[in-house]
N, C-alpha and C. Protein backbone atom coordinates (compact mmCIF):
# COMPACT_ATOMS: atom_id res chain seq x y z
N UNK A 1 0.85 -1.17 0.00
CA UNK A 1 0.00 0.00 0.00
C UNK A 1 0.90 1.24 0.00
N UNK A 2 0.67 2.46 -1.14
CA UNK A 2 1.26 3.58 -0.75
C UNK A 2 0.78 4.16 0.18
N UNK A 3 2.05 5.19 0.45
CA UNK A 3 1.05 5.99 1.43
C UNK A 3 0.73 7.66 0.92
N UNK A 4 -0.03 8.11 1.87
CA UNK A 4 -0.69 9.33 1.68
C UNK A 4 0.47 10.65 0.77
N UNK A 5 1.72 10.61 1.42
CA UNK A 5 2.96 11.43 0.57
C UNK A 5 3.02 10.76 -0.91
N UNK A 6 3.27 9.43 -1.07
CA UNK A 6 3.57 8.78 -2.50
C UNK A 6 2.27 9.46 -3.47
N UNK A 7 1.23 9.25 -2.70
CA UNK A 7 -0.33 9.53 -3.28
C UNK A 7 0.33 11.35 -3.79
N UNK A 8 0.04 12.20 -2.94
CA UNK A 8 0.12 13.42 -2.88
C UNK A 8 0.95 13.51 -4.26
N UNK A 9 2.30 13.13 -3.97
CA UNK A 9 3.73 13.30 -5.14
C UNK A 9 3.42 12.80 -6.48
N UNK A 10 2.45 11.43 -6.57
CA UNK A 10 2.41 11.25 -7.88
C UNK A 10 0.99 11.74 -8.54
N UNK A 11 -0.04 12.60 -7.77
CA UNK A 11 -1.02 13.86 -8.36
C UNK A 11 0.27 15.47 -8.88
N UNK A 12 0.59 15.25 -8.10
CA UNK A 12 1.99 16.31 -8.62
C UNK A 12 2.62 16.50 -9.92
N UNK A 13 2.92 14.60 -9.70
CA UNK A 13 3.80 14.28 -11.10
C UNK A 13 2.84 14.41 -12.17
N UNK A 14 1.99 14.07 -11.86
CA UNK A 14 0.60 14.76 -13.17
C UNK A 14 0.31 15.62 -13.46
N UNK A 15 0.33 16.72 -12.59
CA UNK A 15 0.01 17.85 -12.93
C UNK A 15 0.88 18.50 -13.57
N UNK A 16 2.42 17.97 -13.29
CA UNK A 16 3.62 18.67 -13.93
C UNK A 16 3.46 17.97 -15.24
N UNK A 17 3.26 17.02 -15.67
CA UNK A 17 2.95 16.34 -17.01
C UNK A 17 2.09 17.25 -17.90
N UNK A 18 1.19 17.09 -17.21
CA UNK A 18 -0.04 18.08 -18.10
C UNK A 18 0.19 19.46 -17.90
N UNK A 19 0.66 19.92 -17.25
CA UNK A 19 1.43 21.23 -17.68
C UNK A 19 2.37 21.17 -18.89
N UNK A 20 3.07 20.18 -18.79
CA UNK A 20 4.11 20.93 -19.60
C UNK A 20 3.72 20.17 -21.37
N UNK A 21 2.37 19.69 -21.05
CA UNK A 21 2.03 18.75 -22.56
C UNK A 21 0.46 19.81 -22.45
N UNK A 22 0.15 21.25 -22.01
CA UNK A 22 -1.17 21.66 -22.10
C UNK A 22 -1.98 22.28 -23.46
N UNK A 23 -0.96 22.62 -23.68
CA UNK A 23 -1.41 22.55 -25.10
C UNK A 23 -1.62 21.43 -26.06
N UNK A 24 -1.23 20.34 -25.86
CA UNK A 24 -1.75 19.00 -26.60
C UNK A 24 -2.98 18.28 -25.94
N UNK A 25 -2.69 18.69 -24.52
CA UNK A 25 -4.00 18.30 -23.68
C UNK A 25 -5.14 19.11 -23.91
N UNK A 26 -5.01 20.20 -23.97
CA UNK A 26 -6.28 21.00 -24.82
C UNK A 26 -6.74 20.46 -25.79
N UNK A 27 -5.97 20.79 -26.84
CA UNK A 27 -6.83 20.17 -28.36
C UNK A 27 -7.21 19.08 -28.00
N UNK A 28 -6.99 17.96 -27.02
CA UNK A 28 -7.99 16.73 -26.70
C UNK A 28 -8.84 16.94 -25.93
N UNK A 29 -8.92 18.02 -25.12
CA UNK A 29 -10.16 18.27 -24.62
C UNK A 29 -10.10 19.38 -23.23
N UNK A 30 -10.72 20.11 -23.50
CA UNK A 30 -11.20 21.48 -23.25
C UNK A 30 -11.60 21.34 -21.72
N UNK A 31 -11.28 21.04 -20.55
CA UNK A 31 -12.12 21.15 -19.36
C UNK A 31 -12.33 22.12 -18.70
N UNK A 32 -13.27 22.67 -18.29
CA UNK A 32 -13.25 23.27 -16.81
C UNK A 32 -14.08 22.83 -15.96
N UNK A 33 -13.38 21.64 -14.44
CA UNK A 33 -13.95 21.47 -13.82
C UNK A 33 -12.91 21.17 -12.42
N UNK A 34 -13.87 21.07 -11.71
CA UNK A 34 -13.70 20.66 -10.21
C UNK A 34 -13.26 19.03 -10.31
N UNK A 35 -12.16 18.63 -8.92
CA UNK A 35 -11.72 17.42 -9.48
C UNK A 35 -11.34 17.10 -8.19
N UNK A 36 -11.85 15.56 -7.43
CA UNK A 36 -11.79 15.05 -6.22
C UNK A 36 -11.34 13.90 -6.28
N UNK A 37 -10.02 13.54 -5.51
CA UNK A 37 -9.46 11.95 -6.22
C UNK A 37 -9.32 11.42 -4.91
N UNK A 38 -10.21 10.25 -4.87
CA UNK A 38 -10.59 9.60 -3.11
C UNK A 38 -9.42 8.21 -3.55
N UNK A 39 -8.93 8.50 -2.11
CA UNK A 39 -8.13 6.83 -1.90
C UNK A 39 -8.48 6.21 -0.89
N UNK A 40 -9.28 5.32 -1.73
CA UNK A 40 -10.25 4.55 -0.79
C UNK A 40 -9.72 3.63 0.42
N UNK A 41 -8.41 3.29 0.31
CA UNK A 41 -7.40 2.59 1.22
C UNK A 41 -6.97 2.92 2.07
N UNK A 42 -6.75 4.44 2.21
CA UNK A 42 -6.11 5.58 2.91
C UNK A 42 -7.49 6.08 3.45
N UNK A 43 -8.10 6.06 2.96
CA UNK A 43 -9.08 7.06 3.62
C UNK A 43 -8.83 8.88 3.91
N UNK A 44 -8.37 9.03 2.32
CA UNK A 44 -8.15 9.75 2.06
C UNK A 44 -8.45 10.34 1.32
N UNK A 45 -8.65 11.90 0.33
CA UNK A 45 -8.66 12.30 -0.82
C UNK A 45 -7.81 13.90 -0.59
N UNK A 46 -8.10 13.97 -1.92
CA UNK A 46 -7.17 15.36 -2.80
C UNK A 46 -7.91 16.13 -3.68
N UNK A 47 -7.98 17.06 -3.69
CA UNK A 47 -8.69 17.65 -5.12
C UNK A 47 -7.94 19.12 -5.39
N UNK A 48 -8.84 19.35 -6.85
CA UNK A 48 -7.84 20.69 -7.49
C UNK A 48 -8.78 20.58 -8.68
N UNK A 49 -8.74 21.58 -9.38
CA UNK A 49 -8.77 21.66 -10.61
C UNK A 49 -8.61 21.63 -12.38
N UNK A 50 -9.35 20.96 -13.41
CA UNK A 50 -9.03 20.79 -14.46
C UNK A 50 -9.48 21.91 -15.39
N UNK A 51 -8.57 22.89 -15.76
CA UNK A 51 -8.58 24.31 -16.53
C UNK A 51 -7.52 24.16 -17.79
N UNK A 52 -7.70 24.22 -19.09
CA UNK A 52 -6.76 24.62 -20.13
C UNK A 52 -6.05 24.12 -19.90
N UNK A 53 -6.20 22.55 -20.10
CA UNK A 53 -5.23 21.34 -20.20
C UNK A 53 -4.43 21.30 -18.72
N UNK A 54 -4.51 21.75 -18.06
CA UNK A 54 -4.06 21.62 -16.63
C UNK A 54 -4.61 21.19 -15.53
N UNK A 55 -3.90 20.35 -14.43
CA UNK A 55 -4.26 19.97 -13.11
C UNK A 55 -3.69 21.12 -12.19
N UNK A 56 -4.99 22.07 -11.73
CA UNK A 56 -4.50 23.51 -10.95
C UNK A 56 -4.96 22.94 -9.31
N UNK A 57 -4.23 24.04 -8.83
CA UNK A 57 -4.45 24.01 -7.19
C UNK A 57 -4.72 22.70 -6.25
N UNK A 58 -3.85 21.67 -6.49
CA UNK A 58 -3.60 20.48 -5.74
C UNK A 58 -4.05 20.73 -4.66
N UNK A 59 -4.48 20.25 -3.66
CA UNK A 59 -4.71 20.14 -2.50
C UNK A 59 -5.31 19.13 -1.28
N UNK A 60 -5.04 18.67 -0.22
CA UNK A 60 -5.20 17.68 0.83
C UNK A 60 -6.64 17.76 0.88
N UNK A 61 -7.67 16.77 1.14
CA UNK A 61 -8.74 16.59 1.61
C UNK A 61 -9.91 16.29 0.15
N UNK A 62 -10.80 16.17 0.54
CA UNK A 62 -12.22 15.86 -0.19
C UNK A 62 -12.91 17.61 -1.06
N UNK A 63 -13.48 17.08 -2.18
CA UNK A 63 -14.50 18.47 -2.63
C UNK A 63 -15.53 17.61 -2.82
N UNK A 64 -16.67 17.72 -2.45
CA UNK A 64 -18.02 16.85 -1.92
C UNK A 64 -18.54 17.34 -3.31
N UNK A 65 -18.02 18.64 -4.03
CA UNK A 65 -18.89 19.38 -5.10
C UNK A 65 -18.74 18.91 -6.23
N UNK A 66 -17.56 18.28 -5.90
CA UNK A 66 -16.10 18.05 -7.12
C UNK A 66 -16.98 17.57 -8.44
N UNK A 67 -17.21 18.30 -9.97
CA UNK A 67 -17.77 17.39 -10.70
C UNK A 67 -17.47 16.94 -11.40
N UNK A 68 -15.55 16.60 -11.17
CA UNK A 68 -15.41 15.10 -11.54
C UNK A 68 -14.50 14.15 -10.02
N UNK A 69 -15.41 12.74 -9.91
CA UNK A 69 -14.68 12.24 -8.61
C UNK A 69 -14.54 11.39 -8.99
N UNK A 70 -12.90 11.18 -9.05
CA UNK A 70 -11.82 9.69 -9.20
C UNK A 70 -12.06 8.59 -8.02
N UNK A 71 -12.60 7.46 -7.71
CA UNK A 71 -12.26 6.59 -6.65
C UNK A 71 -11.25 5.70 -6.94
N UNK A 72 -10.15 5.42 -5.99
CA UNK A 72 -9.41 4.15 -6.08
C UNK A 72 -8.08 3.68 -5.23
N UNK A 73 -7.70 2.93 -5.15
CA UNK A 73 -6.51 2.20 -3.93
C UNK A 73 -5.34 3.49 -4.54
N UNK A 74 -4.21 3.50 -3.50
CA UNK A 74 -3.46 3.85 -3.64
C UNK A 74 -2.38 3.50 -4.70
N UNK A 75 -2.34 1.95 -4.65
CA UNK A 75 -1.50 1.29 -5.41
C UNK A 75 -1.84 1.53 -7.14
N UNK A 76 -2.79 1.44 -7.24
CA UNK A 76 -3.77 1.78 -8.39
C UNK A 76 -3.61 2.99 -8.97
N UNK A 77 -3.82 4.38 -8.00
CA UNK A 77 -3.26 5.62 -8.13
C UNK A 77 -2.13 5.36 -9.03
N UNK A 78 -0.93 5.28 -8.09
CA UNK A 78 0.66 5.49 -8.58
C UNK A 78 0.76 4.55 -10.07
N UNK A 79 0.07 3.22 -9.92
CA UNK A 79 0.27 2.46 -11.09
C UNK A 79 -0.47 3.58 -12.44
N UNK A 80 -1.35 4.12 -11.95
CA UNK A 80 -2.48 4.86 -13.26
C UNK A 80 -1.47 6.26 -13.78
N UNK A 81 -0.87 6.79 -12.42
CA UNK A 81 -0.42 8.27 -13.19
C UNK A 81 0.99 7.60 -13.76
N UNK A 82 2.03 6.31 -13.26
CA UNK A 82 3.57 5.93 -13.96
C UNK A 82 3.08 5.34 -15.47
N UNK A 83 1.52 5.14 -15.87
CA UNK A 83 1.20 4.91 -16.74
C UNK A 83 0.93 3.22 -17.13
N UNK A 84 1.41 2.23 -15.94
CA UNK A 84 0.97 0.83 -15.98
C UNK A 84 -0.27 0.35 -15.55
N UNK A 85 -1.15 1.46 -15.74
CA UNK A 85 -2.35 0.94 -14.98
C UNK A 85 -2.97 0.97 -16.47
N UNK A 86 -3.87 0.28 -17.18
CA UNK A 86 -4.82 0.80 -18.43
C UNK A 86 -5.91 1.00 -17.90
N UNK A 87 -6.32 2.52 -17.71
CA UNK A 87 -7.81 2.65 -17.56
C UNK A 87 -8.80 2.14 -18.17
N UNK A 88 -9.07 1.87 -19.03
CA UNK A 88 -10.77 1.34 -19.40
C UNK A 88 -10.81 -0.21 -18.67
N UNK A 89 -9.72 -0.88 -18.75
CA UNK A 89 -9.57 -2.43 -17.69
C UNK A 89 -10.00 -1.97 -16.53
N UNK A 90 -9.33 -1.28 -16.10
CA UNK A 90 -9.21 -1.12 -14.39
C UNK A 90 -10.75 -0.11 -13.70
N UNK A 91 -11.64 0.29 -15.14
CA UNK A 91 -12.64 0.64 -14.60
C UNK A 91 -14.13 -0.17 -15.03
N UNK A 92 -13.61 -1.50 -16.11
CA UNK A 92 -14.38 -2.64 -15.97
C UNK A 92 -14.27 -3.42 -14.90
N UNK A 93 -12.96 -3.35 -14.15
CA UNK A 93 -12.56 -4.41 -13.05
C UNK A 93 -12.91 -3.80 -11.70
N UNK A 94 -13.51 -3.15 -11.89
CA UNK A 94 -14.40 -2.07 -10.61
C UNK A 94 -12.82 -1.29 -9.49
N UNK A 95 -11.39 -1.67 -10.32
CA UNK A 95 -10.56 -1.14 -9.72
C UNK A 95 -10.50 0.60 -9.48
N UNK A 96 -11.36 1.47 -10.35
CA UNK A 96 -11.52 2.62 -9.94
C UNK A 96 -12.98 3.00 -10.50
N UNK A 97 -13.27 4.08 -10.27
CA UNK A 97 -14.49 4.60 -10.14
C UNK A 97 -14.25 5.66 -10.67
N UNK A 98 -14.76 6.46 -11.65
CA UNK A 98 -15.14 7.60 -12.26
C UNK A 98 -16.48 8.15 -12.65
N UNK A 99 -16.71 9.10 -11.32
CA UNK A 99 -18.42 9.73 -11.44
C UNK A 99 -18.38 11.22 -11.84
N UNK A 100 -18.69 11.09 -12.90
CA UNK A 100 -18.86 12.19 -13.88
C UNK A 100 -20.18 12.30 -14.67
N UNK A 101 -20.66 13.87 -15.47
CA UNK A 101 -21.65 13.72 -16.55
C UNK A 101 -21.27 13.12 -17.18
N UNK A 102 -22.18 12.30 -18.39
CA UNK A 102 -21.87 11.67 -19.29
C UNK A 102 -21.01 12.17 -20.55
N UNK A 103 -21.33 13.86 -20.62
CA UNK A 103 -20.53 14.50 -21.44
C UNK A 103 -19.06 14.82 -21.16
N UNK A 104 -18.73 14.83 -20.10
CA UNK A 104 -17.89 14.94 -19.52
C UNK A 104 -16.73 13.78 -19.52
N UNK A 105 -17.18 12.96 -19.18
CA UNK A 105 -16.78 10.96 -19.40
C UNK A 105 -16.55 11.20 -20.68
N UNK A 106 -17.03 11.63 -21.88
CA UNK A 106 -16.76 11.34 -23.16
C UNK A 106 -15.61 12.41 -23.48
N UNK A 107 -15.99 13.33 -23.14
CA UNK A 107 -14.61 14.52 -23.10
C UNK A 107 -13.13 13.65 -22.08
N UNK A 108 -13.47 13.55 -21.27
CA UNK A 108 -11.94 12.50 -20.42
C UNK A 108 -11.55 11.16 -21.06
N UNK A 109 -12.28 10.69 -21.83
CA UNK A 109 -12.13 9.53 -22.21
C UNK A 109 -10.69 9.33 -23.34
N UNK A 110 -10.99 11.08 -23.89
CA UNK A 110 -9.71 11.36 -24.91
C UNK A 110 -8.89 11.23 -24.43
N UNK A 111 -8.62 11.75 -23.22
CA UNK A 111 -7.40 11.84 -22.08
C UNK A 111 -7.17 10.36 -22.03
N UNK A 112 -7.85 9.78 -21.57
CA UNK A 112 -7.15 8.14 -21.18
C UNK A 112 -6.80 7.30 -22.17
């Protein structure tokens, strides 16, 4: 199991990714939203924002508002952002959870 720092560092390492790829992350898709990533193992979450291809204002704890909310293990986390996790598997295999509008899901879907 990671823990809560590994968690924290590799939302980081994402956000520094998609920063520095935001302009390619744009032309795939345009967000502006609220963004809550629960680790269900930890009993924990994080949230921040998805603006002009970017992951903005990281931060410790839950957004109850968040309208997009990631669920999933820690281990799962770190495997999804180093890129060995394949999302569409791991969200048939009920290994994470993504509750979003449906338009929205189809807009992120480019992303994954």
């Amino acid at each position: 199991m990671a823990t809560v720092d590994e968690c924290r560092q590799a939302l980081h390492d994402l956000a520094a990714r998609m920063d520095a790829n935001a302009d390619k992350v744009r032309k795939q898709v345009d967000l502006e939203r609220t963004l809550a990533c629960r680790i269900t193992d930890l009993g924990t979450a994080f949230h921040g924002r998805l603006t002009g291809g970017r992951l903005v204002e990281l931060a410790d704890g839950d957004d109850p508002k968040a309208k997009i909310a990631l669920s999933t293990t820690s281990d799962d986390l770190i495997s999804l952002v180093r890129g060995e996790l394949d999302v569409p598997k791991a969200l048939a295999s009920r290994q994470m959870s993504i509750n979003a509008n449906p338009f929205d899901l189809l807009k992120l879907r480019k992303m994954l």
